[in-house]
C-alpha atoms as a PDB file:
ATOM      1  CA  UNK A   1       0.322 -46.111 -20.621  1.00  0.00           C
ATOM      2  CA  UNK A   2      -1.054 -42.525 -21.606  1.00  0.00           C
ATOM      3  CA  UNK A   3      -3.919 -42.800 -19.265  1.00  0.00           C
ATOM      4  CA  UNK A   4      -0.756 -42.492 -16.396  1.00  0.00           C
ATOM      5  CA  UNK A   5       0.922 -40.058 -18.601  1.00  0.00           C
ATOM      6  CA  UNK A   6      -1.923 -38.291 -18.381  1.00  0.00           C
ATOM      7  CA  UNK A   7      -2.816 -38.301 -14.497  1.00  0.00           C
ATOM      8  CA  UNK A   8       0.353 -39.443 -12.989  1.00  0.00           C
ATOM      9  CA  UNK A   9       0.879 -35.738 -11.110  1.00  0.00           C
ATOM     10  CA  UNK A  10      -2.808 -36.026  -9.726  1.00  0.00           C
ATOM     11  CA  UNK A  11      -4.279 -37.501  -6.485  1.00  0.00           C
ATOM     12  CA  UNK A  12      -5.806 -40.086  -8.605  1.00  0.00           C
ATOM     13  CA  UNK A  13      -3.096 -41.223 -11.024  1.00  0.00           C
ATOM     14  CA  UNK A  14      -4.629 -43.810 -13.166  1.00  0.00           C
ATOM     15  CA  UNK A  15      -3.463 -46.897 -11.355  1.00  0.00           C
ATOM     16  CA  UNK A  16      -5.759 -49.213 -13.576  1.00  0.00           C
ATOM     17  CA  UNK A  17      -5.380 -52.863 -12.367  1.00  0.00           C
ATOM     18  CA  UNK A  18      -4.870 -53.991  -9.160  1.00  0.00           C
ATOM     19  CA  UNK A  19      -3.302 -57.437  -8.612  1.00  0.00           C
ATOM     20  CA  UNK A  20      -6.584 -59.538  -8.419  1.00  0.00           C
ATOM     21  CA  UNK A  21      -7.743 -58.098 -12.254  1.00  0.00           C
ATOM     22  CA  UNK A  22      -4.993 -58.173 -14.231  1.00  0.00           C
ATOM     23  CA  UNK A  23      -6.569 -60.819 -16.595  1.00  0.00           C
ATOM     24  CA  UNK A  24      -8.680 -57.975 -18.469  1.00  0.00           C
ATOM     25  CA  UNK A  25      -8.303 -54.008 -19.340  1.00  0.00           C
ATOM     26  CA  UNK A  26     -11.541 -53.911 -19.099  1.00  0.00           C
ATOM     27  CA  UNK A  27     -11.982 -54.652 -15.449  1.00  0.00           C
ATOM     28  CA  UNK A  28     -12.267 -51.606 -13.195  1.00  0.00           C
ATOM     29  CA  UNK A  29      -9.962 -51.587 -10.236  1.00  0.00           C
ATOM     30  CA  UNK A  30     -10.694 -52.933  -7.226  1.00  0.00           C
ATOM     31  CA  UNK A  31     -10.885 -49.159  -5.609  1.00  0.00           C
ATOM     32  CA  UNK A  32     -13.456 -47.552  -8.191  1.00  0.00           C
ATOM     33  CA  UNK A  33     -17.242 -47.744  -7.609  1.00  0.00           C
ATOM     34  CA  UNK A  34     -19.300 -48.117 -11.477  1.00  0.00           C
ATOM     35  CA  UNK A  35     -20.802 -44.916 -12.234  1.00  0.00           C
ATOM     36  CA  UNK A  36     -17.871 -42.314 -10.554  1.00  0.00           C
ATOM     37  CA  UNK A  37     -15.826 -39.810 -12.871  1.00  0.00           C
ATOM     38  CA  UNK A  38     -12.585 -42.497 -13.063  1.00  0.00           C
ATOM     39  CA  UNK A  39     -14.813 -45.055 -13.909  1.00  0.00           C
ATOM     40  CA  UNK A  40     -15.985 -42.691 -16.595  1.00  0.00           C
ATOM     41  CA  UNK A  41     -12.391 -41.413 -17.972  1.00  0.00           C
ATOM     42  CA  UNK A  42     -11.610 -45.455 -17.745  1.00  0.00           C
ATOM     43  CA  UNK A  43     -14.178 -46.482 -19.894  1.00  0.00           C
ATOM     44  CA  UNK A  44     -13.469 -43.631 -22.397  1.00  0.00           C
ATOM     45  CA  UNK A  45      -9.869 -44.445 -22.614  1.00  0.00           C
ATOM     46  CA  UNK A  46     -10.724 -48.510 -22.846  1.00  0.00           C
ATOM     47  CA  UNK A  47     -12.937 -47.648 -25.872  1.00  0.00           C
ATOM     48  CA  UNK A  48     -10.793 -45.400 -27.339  1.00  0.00           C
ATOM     49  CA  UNK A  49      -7.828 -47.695 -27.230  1.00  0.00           C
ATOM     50  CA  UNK A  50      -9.723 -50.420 -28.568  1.00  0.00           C
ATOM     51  CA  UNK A  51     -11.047 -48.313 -31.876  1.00  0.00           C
ATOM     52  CA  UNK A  52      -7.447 -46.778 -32.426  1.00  0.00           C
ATOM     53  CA  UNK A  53      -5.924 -50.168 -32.600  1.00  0.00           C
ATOM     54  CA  UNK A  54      -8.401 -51.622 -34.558  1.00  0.00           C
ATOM     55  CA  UNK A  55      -8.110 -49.015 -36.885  1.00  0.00           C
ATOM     56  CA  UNK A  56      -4.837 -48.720 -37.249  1.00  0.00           C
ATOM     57  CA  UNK A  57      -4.667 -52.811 -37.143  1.00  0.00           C
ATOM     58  CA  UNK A  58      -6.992 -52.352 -40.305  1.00  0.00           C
ATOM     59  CA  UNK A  59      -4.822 -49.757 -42.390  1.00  0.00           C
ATOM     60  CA  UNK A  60      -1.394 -52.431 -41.448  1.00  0.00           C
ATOM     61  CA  UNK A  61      -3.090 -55.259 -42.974  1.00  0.00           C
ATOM     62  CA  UNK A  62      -2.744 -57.133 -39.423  1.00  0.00           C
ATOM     63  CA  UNK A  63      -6.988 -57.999 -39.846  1.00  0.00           C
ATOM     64  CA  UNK A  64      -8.423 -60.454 -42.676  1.00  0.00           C
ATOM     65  CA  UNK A  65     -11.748 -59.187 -41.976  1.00  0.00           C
ATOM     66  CA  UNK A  66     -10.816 -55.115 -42.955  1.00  0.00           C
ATOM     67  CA  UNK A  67      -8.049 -53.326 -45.095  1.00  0.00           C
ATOM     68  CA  UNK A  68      -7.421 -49.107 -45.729  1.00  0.00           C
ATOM     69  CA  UNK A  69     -10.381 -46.611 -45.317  1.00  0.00           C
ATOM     70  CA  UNK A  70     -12.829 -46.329 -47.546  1.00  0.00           C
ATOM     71  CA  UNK A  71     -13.849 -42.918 -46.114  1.00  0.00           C
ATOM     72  CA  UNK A  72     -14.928 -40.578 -49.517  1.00  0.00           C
ATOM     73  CA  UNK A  73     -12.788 -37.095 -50.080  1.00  0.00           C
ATOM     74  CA  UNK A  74     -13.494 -34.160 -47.515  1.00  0.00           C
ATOM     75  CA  UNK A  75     -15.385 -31.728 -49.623  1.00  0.00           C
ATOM     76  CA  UNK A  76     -12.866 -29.179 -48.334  1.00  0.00           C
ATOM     77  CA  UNK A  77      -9.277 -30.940 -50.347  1.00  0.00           C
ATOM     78  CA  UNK A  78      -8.899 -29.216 -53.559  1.00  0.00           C
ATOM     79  CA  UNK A  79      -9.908 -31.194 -56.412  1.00  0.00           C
ATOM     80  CA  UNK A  80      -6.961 -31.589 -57.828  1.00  0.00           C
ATOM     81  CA  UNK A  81      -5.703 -33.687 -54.676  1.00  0.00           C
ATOM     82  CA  UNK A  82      -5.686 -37.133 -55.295  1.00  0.00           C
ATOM     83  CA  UNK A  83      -7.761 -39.191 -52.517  1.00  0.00           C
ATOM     84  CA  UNK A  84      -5.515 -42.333 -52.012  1.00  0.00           C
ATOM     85  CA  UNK A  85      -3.243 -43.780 -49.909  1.00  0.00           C
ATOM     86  CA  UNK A  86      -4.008 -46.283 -47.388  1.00  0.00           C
ATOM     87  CA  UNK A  87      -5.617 -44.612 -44.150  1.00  0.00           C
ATOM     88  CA  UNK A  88      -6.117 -45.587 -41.064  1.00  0.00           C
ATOM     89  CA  UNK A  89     -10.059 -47.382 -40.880  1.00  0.00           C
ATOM     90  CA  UNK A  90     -11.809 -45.427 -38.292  1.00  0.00           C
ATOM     91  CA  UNK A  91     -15.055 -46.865 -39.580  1.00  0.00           C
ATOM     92  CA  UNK A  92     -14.315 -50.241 -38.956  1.00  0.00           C
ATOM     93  CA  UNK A  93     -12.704 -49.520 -35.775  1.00  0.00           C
ATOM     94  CA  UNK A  94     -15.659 -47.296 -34.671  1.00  0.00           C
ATOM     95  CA  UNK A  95     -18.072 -50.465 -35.396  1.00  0.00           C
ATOM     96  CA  UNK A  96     -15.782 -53.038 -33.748  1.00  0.00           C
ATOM     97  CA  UNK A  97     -16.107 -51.322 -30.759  1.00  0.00           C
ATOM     98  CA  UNK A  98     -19.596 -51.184 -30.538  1.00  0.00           C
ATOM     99  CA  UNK A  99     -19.931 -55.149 -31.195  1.00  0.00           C
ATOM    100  CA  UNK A 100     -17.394 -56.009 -28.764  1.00  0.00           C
ATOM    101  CA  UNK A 101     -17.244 -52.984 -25.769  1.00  0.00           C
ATOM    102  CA  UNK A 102     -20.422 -52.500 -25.666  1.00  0.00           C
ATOM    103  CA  UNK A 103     -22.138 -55.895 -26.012  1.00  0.00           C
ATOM    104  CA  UNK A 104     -20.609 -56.606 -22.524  1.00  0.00           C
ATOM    105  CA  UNK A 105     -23.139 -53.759 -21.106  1.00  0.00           C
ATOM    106  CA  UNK A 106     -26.030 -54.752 -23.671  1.00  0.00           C
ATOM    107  CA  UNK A 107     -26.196 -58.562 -22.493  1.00  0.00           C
ATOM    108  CA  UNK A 108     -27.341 -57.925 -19.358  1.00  0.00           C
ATOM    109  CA  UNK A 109     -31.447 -57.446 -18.740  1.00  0.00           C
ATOM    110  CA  UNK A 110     -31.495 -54.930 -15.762  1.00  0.00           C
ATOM    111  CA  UNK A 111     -35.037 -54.117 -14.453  1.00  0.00           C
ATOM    112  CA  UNK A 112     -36.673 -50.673 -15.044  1.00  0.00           C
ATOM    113  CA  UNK A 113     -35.445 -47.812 -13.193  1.00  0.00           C
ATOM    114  CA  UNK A 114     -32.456 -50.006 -11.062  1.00  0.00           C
ATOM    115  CA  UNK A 115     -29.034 -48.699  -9.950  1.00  0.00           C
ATOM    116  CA  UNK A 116     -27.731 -51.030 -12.695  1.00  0.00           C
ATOM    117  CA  UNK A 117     -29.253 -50.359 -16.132  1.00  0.00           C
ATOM    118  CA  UNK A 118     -28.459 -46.724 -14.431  1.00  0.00           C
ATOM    119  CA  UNK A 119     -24.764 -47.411 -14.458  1.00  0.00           C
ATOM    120  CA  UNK A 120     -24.978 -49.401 -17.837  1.00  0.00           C
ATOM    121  CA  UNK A 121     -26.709 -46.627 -19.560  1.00  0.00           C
ATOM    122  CA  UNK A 122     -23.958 -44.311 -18.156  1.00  0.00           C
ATOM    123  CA  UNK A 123     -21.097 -46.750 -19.431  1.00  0.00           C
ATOM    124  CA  UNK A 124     -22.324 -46.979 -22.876  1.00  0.00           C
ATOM    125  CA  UNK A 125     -22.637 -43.167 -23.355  1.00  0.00           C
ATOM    126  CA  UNK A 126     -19.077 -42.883 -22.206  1.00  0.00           C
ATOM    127  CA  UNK A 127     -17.662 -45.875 -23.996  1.00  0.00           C
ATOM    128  CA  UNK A 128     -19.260 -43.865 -27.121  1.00  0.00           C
ATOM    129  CA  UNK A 129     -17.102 -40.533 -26.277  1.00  0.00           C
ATOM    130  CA  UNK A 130     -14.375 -42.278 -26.442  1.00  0.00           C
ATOM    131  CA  UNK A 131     -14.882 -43.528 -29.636  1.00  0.00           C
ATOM    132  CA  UNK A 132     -16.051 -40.073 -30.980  1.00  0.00           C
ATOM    133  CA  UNK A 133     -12.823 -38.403 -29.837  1.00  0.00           C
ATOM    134  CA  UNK A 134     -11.014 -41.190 -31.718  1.00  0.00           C
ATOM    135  CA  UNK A 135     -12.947 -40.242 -35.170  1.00  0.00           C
ATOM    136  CA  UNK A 136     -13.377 -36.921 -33.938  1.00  0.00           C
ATOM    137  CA  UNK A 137      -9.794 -35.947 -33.797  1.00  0.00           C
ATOM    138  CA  UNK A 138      -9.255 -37.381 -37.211  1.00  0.00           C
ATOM    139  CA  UNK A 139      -8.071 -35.616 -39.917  1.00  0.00           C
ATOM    140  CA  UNK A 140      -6.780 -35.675 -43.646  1.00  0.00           C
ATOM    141  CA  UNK A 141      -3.132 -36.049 -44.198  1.00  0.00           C
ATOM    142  CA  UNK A 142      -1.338 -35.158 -47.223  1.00  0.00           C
ATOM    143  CA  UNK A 143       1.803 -35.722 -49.033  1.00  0.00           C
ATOM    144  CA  UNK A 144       3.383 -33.803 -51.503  1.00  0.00           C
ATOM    145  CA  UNK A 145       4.929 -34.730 -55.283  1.00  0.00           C
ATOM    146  CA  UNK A 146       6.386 -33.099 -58.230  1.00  0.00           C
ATOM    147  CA  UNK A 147       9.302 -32.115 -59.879  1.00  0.00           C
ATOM    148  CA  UNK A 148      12.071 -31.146 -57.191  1.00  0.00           C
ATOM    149  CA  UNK A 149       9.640 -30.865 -54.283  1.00  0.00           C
ATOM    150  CA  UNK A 150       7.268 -28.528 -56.238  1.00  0.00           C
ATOM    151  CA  UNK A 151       4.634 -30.049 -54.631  1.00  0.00           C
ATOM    152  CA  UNK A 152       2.757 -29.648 -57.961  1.00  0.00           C
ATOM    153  CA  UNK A 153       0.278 -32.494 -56.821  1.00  0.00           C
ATOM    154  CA  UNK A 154      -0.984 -33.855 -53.481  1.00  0.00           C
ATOM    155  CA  UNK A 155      -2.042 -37.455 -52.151  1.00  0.00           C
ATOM    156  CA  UNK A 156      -4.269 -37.316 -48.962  1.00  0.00           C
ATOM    157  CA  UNK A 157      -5.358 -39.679 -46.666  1.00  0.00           C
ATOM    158  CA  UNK A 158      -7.745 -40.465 -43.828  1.00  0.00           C
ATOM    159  CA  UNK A 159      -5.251 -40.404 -40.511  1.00  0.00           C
ATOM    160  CA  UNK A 160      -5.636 -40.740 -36.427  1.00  0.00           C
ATOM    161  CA  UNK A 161      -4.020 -38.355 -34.208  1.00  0.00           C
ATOM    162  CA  UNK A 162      -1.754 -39.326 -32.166  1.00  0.00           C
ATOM    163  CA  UNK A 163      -2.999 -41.286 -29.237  1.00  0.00           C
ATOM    164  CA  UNK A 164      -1.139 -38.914 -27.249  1.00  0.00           C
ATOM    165  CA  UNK A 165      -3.516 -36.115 -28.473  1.00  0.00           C
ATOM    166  CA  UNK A 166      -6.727 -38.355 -27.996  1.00  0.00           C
ATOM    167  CA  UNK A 167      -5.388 -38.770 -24.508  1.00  0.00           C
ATOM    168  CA  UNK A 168      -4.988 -34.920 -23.395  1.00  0.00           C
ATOM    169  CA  UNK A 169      -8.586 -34.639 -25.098  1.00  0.00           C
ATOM    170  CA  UNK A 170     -10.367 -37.836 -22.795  1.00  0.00           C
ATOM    171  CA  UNK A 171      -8.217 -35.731 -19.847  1.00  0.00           C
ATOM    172  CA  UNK A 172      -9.540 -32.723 -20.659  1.00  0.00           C
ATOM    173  CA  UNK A 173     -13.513 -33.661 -21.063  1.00  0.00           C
ATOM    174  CA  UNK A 174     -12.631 -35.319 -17.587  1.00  0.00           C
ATOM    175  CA  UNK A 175     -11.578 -31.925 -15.870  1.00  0.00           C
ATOM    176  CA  UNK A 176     -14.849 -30.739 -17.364  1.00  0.00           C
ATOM    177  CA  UNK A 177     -17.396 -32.920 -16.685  1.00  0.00           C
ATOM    178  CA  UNK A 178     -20.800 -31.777 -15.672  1.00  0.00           C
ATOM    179  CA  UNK A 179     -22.271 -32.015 -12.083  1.00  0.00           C
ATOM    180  CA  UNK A 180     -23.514 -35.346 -11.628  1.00  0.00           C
ATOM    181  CA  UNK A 181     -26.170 -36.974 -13.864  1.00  0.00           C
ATOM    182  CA  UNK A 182     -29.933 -37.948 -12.742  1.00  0.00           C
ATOM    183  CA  UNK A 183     -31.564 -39.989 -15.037  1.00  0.00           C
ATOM    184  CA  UNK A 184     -34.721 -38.194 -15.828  1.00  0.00           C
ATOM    185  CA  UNK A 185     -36.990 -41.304 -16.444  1.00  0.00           C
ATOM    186  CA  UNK A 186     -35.437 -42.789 -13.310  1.00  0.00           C
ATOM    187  CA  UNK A 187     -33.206 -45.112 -15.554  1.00  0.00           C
ATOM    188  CA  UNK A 188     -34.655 -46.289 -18.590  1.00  0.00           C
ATOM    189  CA  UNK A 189     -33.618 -46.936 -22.752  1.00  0.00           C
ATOM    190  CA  UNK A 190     -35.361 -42.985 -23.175  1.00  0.00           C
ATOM    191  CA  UNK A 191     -32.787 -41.167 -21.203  1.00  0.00           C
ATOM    192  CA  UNK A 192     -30.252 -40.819 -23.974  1.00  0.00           C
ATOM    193  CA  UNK A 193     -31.011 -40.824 -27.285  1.00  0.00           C
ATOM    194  CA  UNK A 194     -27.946 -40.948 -28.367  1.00  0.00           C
ATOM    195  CA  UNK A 195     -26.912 -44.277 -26.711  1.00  0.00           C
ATOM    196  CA  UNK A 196     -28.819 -46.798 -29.235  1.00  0.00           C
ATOM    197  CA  UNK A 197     -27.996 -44.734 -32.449  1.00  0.00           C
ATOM    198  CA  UNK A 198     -24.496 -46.481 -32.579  1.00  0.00           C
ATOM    199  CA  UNK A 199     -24.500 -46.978 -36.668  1.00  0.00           C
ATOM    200  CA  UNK A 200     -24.871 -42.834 -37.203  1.00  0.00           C
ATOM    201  CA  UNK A 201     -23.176 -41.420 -34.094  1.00  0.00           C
ATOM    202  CA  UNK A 202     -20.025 -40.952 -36.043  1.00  0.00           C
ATOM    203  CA  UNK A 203     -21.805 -38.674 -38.166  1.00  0.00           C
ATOM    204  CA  UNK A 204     -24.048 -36.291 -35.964  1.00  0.00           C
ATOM    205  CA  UNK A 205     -23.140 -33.110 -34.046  1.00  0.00           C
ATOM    206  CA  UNK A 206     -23.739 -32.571 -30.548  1.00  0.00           C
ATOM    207  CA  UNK A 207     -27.268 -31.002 -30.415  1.00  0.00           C
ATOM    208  CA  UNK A 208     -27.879 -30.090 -26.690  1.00  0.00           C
ATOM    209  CA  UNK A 209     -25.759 -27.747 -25.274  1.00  0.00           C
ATOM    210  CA  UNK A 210     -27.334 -26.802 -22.342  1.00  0.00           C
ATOM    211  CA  UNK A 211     -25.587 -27.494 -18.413  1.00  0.00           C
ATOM    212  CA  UNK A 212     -28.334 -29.960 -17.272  1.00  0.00           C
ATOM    213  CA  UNK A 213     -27.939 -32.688 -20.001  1.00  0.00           C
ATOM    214  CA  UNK A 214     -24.650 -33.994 -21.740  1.00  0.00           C
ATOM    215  CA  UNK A 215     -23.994 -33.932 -25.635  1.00  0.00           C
ATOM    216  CA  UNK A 216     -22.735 -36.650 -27.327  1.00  0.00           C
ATOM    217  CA  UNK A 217     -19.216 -35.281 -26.470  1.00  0.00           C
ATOM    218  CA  UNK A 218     -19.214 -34.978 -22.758  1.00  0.00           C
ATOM    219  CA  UNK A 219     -18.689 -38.016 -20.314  1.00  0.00           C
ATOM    220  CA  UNK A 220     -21.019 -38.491 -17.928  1.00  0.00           C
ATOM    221  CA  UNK A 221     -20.935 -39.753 -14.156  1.00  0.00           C
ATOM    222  CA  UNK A 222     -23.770 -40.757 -11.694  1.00  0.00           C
ATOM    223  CA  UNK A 223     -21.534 -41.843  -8.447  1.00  0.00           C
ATOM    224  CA  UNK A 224     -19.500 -39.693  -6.306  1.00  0.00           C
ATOM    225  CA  UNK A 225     -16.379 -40.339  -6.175  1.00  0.00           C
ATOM    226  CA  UNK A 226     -13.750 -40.618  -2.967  1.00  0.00           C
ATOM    227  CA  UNK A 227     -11.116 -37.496  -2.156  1.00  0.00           C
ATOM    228  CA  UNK A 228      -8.240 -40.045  -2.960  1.00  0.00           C
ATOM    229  CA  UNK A 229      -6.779 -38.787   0.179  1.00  0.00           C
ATOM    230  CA  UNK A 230      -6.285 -42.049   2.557  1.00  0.00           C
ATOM    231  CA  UNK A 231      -6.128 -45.660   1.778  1.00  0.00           C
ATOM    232  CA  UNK A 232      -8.828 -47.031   1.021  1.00  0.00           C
ATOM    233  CA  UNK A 233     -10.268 -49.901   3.383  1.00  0.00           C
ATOM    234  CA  UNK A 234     -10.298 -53.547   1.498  1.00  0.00           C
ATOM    235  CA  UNK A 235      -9.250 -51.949  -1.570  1.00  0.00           C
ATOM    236  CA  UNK A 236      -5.633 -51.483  -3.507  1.00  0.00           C
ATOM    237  CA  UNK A 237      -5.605 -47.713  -3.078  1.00  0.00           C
ATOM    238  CA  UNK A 238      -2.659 -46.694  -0.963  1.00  0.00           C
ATOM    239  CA  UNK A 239      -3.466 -43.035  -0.639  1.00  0.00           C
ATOM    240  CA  UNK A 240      -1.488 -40.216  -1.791  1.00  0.00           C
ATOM    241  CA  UNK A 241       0.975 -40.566   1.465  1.00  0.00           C
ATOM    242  CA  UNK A 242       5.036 -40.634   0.180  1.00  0.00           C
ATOM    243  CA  UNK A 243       3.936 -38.965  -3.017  1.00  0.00           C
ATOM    244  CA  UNK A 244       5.610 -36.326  -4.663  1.00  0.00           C
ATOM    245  CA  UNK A 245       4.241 -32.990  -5.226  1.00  0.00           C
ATOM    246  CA  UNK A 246       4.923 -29.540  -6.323  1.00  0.00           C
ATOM    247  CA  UNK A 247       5.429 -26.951  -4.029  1.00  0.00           C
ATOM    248  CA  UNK A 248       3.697 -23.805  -4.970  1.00  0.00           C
ATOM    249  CA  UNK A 249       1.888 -25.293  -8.044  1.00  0.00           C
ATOM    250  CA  UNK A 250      -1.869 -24.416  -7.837  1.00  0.00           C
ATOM    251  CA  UNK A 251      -2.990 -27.683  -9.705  1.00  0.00           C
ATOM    252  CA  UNK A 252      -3.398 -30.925  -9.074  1.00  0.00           C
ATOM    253  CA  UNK A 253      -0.567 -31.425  -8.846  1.00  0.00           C
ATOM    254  CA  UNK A 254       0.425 -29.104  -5.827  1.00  0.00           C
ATOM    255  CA  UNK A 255       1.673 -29.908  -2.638  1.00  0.00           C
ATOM    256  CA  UNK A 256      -1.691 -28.545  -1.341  1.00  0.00           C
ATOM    257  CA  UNK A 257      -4.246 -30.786  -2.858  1.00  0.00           C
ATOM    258  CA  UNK A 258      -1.566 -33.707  -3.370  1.00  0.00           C
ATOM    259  CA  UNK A 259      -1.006 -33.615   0.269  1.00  0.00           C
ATOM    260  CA  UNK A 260      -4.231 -33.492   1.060  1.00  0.00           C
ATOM    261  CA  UNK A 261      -3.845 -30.551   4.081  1.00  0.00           C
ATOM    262  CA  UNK A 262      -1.717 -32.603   5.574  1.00  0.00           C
ATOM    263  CA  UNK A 263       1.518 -30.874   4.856  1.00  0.00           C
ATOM    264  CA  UNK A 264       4.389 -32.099   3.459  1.00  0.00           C
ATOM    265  CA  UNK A 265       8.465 -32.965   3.897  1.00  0.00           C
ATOM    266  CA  UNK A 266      11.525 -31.168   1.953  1.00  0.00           C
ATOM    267  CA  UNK A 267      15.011 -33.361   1.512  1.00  0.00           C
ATOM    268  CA  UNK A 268      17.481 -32.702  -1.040  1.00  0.00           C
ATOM    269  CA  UNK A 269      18.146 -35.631  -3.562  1.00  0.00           C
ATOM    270  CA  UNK A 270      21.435 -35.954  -5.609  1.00  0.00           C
ATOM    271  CA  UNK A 271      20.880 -36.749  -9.157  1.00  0.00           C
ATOM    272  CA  UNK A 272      22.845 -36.910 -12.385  1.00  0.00           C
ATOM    273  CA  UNK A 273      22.278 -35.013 -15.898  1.00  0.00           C
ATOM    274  CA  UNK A 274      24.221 -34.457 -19.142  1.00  0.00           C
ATOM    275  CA  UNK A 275      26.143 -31.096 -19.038  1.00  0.00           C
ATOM    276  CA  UNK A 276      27.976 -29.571 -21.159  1.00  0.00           C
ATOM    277  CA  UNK A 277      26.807 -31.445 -24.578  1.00  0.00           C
ATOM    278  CA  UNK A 278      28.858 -29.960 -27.782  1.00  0.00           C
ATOM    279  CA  UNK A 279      28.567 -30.948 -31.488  1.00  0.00           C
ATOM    280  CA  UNK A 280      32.053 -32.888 -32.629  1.00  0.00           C
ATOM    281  CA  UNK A 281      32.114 -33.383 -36.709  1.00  0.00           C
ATOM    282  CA  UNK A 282      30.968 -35.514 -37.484  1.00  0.00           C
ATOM    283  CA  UNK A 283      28.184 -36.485 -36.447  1.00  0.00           C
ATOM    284  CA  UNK A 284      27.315 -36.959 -32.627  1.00  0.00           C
ATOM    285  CA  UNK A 285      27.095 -34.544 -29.797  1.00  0.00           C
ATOM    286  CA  UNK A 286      29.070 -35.011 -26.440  1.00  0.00           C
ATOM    287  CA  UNK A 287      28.045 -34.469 -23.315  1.00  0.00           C
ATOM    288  CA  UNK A 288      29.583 -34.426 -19.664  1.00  0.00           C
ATOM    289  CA  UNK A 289      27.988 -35.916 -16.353  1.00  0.00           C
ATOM    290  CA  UNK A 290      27.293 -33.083 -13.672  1.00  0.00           C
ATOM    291  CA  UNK A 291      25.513 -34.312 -10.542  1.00  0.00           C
ATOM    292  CA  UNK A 292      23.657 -31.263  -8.733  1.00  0.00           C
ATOM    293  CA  UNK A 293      20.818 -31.457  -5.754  1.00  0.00           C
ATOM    294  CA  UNK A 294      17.756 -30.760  -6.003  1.00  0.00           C
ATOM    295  CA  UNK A 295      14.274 -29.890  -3.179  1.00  0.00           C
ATOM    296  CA  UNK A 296      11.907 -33.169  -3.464  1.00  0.00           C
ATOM    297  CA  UNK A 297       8.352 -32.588  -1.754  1.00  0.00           C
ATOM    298  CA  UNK A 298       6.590 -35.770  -0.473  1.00  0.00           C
END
């Protein structure tokens, strides 16, 4: 799960689904108000996922209804390059996502200026980031032939980054997200442009830049959100009590803001590596078992 790879050292760590909402991804956990910054990064990664694997469900021939992308040349590939290949159909997924993640929001009639269109309007703006990264983060990809590996000619291809790298991008528009979001119009269709203009979104640049309103780009919140200290009451969130930390690390992940001021306990742990490892011919590498100890910090 790269959302856990992702936050796994922090207080909040991505646990996703509690036990009573396991029947859908798309159902926040039990512990996250609509509207705060992990219910923004969740959304984001939910709509992400769903456009990658679409898309790359498209390019595998998995889907009847789609095949490779039909995305023209980058005016930047020589012109010699041939434009081919099957890649990975980031416009299909893109749409897909919009018809299916968002029509969840869109289906419900909130009244002018309520808490809820308020939180809908947020959730489809960051549903939309995180199908931007997704395209965003796109690229050509090229492979070379010709006479013993001359790489005389080129075939390129439209191809996703890693989800990995989509991932650290989400985390990283998360650990820069804006101070928290009034709706200008006190909640209404007008308060982001951007949010009905699903067909062309792909397409357009970020045009405001300044620190009051987001761009396209940036995920929003409207809810604060807890400390992630203590358990929460009624909820699944067990605190950040028995985790480990880092002592001396001035992150998140630090025994500081892990611990939460509360301090924390040192105790040695015994644990086995490979040691040792040398290359026999041929072909393998062998490697002893060393045990050694090492400081844990819960």
């Amino acid at each position: 799960d790269e959302c856990f790879q992702q936050f796994g050292g922090m207080r909040w760590n991505c646990s996703l689904l509690s036990r009573a909402n396991k029947s859908s991804f798309m159902t926040l956990p039990d512990y996250l108000p609509d509207g705060c910054k992990e219910a923004s990064i969740l959304k984001a990664f939910f709509s992400a996922s769903m456009t990658f694997n679409v898309a790359r469900a498209c390019k595998d021939g998995q889907l009847h209804q789609c095949g490779c992308s039909r995305r023209e040349k980058p005016r930047h590939l020589p012109a010699e390059w041939v434009w081919g290949g099957c890649g990975d159909n980031t416009e299909y997924g893109f749409k897909f996502g919009v018809g299916f993640v968002d029509s969840r929001e869109r289906e419900m009639n909130y009244p002018r200026y309520s808490h809820e269109l308020k939180i809908m309007l947020s959730n489809l703006h960051n549903n939309m980031v995180g199908r931007r990264t997704v395209v965003g983060l796109s690229k050509a990809s090229c492979r070379c032939h010709g006479a013993s590996g001359s790489c005389s000619m080129k075939t390129c291809w439209h191809q996703m980054a890693d989800f990995n790298e989509i991932a650290r991008e989400l985390k990283f528009k998360y650990e820069n997200l804006p101070h928290l979001v009034k709706f200008n119009n006190g909640g209404t269709n007008s308060d982001y442009e951007n949010i009905d203009n699903d067909d062309n979104t792909q397409q357009q640049p970020a045009t405001d830049t300044s620190s009051n309103r987001p761009t396209r780009d940036t995920l929003i919140y409207t809810e604060p959100s807890a400390d992630f200290c203590e358990a929460l009451t009624n909820t699944s969130w067990p605190g950040t009590h028995g985790r480990q930390c880092k002592r001396g690390e001035p992150g998140s992940e630090g025994c500081d803001l892990m611990c939460c001021g509360r301090g924390y306990n040192t105790f040695r742990e015994k644990v086995t590596e490979g040691c040792r490892c040398h290359f026999v011919w041929c072909c393998s590498v062998h490697c002893s078992t060393c045990e050694k100890y090492i400081d844990v910090h819960v």
